[in-house]
PDB file of N, CA and C in Angstrom:
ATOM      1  N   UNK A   1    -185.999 -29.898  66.857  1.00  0.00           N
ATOM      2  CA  UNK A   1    -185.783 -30.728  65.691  1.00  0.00           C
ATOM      3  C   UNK A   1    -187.019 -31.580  65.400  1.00  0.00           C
ATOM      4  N   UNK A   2    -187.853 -32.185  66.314  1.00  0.00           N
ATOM      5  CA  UNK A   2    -188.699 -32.578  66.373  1.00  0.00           C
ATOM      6  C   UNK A   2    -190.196 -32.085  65.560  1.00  0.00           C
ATOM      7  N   UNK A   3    -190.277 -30.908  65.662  1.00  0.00           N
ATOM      8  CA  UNK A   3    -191.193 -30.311  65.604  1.00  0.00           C
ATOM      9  C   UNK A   3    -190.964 -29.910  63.934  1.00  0.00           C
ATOM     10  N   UNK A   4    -189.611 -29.799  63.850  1.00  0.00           N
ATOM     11  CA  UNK A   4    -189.673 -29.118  62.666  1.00  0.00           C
ATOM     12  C   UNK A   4    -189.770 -30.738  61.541  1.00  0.00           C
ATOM     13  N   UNK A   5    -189.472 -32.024  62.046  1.00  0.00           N
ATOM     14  CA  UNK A   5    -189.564 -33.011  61.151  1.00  0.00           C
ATOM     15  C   UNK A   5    -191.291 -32.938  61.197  1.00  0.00           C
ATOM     16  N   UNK A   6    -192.116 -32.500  62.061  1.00  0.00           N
ATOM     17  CA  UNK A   6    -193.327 -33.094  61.926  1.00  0.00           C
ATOM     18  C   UNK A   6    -193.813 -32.040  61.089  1.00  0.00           C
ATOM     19  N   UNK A   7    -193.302 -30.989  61.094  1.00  0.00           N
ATOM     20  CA  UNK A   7    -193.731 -29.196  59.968  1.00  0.00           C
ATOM     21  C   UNK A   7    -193.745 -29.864  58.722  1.00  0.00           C
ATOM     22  N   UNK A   8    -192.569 -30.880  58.421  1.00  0.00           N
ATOM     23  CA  UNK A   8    -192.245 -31.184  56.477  1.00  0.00           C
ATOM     24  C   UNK A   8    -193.367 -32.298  56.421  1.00  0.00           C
ATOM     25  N   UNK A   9    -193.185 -33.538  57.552  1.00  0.00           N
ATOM     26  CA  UNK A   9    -194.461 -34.599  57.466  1.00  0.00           C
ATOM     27  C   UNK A   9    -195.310 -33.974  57.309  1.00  0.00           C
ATOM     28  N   UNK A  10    -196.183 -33.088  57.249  1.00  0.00           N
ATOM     29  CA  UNK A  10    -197.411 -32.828  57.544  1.00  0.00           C
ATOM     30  C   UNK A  10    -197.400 -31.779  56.102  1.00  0.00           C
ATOM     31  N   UNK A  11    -196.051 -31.092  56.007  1.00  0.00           N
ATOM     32  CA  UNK A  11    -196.733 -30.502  54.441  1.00  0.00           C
ATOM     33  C   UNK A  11    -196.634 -28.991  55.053  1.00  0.00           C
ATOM     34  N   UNK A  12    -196.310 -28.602  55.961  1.00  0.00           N
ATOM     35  CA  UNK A  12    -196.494 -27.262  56.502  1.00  0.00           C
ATOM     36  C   UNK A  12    -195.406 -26.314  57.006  1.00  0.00           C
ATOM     37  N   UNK A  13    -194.409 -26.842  56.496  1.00  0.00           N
ATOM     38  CA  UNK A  13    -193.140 -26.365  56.456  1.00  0.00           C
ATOM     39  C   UNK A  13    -192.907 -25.025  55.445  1.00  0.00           C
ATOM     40  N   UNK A  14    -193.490 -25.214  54.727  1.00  0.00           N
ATOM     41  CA  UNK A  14    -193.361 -23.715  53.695  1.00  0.00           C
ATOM     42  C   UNK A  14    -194.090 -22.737  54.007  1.00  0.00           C
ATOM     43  N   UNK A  15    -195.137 -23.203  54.015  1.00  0.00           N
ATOM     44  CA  UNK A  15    -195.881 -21.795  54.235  1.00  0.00           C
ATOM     45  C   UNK A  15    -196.548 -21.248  55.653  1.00  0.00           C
ATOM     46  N   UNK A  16    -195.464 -21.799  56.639  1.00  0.00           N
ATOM     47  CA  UNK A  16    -194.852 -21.408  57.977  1.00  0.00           C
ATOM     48  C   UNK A  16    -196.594 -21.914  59.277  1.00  0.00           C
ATOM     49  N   UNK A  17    -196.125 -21.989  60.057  1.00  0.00           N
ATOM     50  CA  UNK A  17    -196.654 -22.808  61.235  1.00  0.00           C
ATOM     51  C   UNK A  17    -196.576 -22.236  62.787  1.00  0.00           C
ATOM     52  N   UNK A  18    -197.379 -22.465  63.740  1.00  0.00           N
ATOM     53  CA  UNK A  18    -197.075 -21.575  64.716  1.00  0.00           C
ATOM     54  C   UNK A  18    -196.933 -22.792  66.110  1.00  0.00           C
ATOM     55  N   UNK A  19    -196.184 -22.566  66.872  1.00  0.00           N
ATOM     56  CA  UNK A  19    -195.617 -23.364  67.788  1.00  0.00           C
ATOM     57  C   UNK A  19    -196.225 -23.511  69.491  1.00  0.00           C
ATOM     58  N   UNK A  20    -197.430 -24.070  70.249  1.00  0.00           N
ATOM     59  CA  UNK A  20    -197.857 -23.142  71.390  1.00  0.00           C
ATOM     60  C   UNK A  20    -197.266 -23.942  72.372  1.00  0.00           C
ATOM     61  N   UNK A  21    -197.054 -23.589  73.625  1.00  0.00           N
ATOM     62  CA  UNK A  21    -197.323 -24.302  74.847  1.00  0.00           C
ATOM     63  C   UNK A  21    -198.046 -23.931  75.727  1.00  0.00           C
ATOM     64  N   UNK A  22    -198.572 -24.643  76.555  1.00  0.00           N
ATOM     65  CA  UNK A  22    -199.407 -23.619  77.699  1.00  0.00           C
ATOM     66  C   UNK A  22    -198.963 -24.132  79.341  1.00  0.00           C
ATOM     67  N   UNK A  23    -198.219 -23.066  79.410  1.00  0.00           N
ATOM     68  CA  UNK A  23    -198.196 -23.364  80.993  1.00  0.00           C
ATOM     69  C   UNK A  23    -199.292 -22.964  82.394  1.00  0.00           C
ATOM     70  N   UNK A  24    -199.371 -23.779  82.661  1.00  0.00           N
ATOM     71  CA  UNK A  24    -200.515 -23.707  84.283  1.00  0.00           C
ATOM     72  C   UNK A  24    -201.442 -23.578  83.793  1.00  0.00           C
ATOM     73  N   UNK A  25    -202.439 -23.267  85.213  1.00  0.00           N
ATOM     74  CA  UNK A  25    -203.872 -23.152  85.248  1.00  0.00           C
ATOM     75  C   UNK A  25    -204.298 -22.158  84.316  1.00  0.00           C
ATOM     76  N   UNK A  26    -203.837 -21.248  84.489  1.00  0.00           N
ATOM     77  CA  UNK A  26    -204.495 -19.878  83.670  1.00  0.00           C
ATOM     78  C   UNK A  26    -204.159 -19.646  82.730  1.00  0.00           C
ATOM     79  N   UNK A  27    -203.147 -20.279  81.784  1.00  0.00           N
ATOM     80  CA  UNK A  27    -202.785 -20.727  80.283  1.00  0.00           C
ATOM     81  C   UNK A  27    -203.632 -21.998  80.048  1.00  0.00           C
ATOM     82  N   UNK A  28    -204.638 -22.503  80.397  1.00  0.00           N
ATOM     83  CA  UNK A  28    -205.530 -23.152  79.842  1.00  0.00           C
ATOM     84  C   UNK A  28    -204.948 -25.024  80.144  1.00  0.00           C
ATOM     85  N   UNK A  29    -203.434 -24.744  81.035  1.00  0.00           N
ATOM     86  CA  UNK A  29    -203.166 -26.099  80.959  1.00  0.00           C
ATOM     87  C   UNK A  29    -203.773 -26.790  82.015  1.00  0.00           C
ATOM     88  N   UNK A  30    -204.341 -28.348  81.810  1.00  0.00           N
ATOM     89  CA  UNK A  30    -205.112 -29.080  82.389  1.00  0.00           C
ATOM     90  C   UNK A  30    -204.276 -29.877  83.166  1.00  0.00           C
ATOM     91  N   UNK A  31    -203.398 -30.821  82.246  1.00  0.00           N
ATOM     92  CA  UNK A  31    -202.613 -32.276  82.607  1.00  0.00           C
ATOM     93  C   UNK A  31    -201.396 -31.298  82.636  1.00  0.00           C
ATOM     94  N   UNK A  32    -200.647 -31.726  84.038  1.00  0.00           N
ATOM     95  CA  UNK A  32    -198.977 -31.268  84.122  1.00  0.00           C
ATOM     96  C   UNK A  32    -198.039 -31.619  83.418  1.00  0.00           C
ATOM     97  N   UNK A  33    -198.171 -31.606  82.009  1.00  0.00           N
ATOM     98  CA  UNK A  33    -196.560 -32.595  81.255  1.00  0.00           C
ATOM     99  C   UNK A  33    -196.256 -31.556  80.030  1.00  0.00           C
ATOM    100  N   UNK A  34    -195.456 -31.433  79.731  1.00  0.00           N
ATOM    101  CA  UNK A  34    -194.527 -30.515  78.538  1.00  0.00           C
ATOM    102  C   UNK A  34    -195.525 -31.016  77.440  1.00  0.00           C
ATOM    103  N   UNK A  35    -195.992 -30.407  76.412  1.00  0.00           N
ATOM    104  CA  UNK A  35    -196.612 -30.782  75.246  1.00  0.00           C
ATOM    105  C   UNK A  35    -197.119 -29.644  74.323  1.00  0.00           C
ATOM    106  N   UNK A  36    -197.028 -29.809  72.619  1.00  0.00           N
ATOM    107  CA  UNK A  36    -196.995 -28.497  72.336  1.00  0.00           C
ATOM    108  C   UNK A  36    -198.190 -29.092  70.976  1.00  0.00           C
ATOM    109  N   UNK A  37    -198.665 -27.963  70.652  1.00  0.00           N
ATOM    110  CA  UNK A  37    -199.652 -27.876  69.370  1.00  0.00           C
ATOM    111  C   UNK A  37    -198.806 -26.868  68.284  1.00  0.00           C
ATOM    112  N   UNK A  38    -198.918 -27.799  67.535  1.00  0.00           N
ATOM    113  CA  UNK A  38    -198.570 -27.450  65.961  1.00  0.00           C
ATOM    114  C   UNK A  38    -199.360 -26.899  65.267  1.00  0.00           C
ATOM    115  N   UNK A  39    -199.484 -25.535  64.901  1.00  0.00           N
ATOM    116  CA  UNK A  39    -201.091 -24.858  64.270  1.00  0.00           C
ATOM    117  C   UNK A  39    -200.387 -24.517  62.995  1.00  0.00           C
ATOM    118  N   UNK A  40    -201.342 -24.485  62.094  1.00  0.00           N
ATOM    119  CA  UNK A  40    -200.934 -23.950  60.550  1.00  0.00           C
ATOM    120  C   UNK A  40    -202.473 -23.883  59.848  1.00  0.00           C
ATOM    121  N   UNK A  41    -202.435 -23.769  58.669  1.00  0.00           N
ATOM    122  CA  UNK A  41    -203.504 -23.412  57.840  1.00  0.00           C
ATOM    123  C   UNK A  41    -204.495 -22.911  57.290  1.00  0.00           C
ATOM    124  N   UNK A  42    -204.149 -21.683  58.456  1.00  0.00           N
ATOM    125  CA  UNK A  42    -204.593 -20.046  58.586  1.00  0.00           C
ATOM    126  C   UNK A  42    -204.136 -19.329  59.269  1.00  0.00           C
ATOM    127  N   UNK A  43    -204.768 -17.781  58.269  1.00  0.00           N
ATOM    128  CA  UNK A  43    -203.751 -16.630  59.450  1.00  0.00           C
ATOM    129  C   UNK A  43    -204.299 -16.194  60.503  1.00  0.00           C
ATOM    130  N   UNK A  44    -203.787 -16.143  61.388  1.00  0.00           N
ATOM    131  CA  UNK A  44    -204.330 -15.626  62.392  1.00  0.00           C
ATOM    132  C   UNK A  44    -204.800 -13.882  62.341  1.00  0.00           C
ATOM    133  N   UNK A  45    -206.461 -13.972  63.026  1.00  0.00           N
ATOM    134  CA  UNK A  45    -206.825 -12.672  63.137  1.00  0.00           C
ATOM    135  C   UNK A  45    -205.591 -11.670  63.451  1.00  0.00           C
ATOM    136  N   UNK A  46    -205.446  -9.875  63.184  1.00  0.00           N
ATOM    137  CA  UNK A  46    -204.363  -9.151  63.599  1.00  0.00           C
ATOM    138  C   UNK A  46    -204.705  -8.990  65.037  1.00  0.00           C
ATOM    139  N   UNK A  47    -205.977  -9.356  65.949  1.00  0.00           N
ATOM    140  CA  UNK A  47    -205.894  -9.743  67.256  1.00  0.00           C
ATOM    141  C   UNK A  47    -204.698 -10.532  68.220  1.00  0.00           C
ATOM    142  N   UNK A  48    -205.038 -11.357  67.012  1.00  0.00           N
ATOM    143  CA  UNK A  48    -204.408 -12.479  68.021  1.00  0.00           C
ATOM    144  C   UNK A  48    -202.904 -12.451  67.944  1.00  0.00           C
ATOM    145  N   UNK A  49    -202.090 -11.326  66.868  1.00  0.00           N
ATOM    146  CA  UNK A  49    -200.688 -11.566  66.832  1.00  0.00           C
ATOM    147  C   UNK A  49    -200.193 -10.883  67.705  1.00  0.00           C
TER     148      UNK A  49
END
């Protein structure tokens, strides 16, 4: 619910948004705590889907 109030704040609710988390070392996570990035405002290369 959270995430999706910050999608409309931000204006990025329509034309859709992508959600990450990264767990551990080898997902790039540094600091041990739950936390997520909100990406939008391009498409992603067909690599990366």
């Amino acid at each position: 619910m959270a995430i999706n109030k910050i999608a409309k704040q931000e204006n990025i609710d329509k034309e859709g948004f992508r959600v990450i988390s990264n767990c551990g070392e080898n997902a790039g996570q540094t600091v041990k705590h739950l936390h997520f990035h909100i990406l939008a405002g391009e498409k992603l290369e067909p690599k990366m889907l």
